[in-house]
C-alpha atoms as a PDB file:
ATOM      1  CA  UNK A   1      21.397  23.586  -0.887  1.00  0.00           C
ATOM      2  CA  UNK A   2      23.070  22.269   2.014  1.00  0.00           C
ATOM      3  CA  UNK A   3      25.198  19.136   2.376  1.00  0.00           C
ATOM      4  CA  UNK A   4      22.508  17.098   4.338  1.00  0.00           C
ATOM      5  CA  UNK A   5      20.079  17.573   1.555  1.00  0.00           C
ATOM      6  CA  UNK A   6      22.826  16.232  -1.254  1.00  0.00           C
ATOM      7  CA  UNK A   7      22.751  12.946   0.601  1.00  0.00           C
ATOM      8  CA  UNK A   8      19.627  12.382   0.670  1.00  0.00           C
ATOM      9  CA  UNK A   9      18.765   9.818  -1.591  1.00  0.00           C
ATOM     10  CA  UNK A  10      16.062   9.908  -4.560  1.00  0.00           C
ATOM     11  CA  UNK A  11      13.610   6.968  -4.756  1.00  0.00           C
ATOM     12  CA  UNK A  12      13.382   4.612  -7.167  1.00  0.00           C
ATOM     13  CA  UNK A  13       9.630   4.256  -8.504  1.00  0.00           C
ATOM     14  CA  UNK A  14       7.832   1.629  -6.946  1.00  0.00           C
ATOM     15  CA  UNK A  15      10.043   2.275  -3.475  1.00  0.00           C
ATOM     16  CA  UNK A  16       7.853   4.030  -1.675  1.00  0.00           C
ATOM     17  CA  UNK A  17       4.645   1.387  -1.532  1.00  0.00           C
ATOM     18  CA  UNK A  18       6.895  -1.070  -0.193  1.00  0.00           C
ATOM     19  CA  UNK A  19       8.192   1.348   2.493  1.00  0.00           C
ATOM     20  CA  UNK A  20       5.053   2.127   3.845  1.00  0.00           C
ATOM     21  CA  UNK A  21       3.628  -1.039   4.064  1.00  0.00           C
ATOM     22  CA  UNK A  22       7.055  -1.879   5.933  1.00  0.00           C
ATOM     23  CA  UNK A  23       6.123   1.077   8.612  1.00  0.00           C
ATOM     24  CA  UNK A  24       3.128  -0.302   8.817  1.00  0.00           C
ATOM     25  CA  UNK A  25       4.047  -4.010  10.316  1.00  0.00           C
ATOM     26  CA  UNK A  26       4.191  -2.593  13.606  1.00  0.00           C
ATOM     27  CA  UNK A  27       0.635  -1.475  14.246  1.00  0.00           C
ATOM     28  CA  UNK A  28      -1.452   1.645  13.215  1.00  0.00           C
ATOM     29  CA  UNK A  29       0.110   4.674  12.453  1.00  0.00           C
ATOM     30  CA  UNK A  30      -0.645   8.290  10.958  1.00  0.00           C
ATOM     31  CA  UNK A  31       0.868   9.421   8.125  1.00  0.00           C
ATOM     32  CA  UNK A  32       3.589  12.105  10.018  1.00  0.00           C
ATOM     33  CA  UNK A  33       4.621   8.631  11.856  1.00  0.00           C
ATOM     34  CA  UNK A  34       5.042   6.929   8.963  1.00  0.00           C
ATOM     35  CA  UNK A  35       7.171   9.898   7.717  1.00  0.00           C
ATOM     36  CA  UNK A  36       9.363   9.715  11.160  1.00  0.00           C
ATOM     37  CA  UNK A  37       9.736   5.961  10.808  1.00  0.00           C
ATOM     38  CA  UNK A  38      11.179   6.118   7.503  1.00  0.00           C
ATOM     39  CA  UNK A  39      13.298   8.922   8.404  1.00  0.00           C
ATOM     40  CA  UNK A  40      14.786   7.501  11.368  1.00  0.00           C
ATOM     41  CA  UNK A  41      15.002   3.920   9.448  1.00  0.00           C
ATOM     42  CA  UNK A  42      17.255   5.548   6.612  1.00  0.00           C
ATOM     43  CA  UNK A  43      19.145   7.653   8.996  1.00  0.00           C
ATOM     44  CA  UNK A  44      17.775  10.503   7.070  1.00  0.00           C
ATOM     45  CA  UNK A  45      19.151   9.383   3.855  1.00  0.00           C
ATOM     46  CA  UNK A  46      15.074   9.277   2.640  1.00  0.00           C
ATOM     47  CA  UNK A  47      12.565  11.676   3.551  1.00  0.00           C
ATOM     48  CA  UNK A  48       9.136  11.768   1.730  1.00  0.00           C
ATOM     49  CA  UNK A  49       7.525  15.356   0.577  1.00  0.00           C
ATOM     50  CA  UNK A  50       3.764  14.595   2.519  1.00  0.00           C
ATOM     51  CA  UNK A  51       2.149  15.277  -0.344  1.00  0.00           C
ATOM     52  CA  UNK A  52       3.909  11.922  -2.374  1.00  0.00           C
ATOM     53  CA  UNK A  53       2.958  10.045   1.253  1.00  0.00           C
ATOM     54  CA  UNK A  54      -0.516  10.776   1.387  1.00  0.00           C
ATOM     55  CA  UNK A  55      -1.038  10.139  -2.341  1.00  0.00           C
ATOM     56  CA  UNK A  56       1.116   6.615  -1.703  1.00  0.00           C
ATOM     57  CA  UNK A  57      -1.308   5.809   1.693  1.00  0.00           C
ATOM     58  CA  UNK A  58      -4.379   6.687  -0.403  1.00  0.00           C
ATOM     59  CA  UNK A  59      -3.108   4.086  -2.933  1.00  0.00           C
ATOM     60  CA  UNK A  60      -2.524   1.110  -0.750  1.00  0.00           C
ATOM     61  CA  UNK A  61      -5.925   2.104   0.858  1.00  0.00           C
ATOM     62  CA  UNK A  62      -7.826   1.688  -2.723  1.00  0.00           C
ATOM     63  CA  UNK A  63      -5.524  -1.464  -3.296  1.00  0.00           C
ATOM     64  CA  UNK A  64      -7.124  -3.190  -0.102  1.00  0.00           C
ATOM     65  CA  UNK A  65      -3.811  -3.358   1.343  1.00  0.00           C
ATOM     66  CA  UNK A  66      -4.506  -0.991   4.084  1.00  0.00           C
ATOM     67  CA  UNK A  67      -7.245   0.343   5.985  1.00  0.00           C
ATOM     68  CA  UNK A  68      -7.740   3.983   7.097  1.00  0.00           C
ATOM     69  CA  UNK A  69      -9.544   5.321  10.318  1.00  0.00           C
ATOM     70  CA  UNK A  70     -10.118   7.993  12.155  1.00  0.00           C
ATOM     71  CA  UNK A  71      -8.331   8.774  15.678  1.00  0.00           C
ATOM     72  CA  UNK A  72      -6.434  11.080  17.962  1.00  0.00           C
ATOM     73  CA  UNK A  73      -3.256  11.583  17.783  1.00  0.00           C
ATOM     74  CA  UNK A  74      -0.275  11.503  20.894  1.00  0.00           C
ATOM     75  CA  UNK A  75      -0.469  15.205  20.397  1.00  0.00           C
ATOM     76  CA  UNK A  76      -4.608  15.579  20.849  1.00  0.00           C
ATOM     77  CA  UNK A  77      -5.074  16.255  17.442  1.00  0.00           C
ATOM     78  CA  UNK A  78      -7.552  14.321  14.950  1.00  0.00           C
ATOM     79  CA  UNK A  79      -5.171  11.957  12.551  1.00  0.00           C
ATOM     80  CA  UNK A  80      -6.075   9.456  10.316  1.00  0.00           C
ATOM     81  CA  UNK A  81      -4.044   6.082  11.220  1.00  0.00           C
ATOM     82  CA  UNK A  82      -3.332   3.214   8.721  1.00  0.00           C
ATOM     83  CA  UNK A  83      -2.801  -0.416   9.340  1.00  0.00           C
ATOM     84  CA  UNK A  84      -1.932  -3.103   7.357  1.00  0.00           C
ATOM     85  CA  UNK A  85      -4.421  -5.441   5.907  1.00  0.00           C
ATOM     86  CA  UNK A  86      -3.840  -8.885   5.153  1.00  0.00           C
ATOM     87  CA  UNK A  87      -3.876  -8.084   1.615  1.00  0.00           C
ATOM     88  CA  UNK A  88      -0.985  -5.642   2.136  1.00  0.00           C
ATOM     89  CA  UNK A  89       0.789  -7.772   4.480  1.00  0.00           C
ATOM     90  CA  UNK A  90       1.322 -10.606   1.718  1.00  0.00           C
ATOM     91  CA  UNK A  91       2.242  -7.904  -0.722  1.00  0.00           C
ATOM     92  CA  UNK A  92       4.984  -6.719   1.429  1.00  0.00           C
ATOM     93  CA  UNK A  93       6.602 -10.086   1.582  1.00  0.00           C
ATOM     94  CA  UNK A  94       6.411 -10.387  -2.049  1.00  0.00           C
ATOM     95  CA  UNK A  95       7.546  -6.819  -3.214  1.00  0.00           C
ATOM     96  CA  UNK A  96      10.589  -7.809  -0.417  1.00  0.00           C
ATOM     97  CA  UNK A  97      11.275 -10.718  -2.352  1.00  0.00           C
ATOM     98  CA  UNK A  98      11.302  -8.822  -5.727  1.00  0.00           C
ATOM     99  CA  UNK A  99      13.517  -5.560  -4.052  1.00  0.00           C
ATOM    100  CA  UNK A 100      15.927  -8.348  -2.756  1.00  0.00           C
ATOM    101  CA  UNK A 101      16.458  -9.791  -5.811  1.00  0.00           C
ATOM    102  CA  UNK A 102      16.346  -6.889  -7.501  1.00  0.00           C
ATOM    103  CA  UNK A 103      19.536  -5.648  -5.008  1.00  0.00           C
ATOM    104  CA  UNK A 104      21.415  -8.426  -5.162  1.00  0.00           C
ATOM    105  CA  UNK A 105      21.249  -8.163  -9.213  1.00  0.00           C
ATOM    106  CA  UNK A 106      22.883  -4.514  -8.726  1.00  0.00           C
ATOM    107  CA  UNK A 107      25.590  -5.416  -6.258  1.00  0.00           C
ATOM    108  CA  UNK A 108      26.552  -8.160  -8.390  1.00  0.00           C
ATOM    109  CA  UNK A 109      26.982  -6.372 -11.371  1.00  0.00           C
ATOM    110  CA  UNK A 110      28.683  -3.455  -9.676  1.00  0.00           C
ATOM    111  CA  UNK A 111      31.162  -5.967  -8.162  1.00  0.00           C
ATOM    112  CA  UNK A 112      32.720  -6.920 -11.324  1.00  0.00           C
ATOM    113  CA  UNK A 113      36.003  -5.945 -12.648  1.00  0.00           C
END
């Protein structure tokens, strides 16, 4: 195992919803960009096996919080691209809320003597 892959980071259950509805805010995207995005977001620190992405995407899609179409991709091939629903959108703000607090809980506890 090489050093990069030590620190890379393990997600915490419930992580990687919120994540993708994040990638999401900016527009449609397939599910390799969504893997990029959160990539290049965590400086590497979190990359997502495609098969835990897909089944997360296919989640939010029976949730109403996303919708699913077919397109082309920047490379000419056929890709299916996301966006955010309104649905999703408010859940994002609220599942920011909860990580936040959530965050905040752990730093404050780790700070203590």
């Amino acid at each position: 195992m090489s050093d990069d892959r030590l620190d890379r980071l393990n997600l915490l259950p419930g992580t990687l919803d919120v994540l993708v509805l994040k990638a999401l805010t900016w527009g449609p995207r397939h599910g390799y960009a969504v893997a990029r995005w959160l990539e290049d977001a965590t400086g590497g620190a979190l990359q997502i096996e495609e098969g835990a992405l897909y089944h997360a995407l296919h989640r939010l899609e029976q949730r109403g919080w996303v919708t699913a179409e077919w397109g082309v991709s920047e490379s000419n091939r056929r890709a299916k691209y996301y966006t955010l629903d309104p649905a999703g959108r408010q859940q994002l703000v609220a599942q920011t809320a909860t990580w936040t607090r959530y965050a905040e809980a752990v730093f404050a506890a780790l700070r203590t003597a």
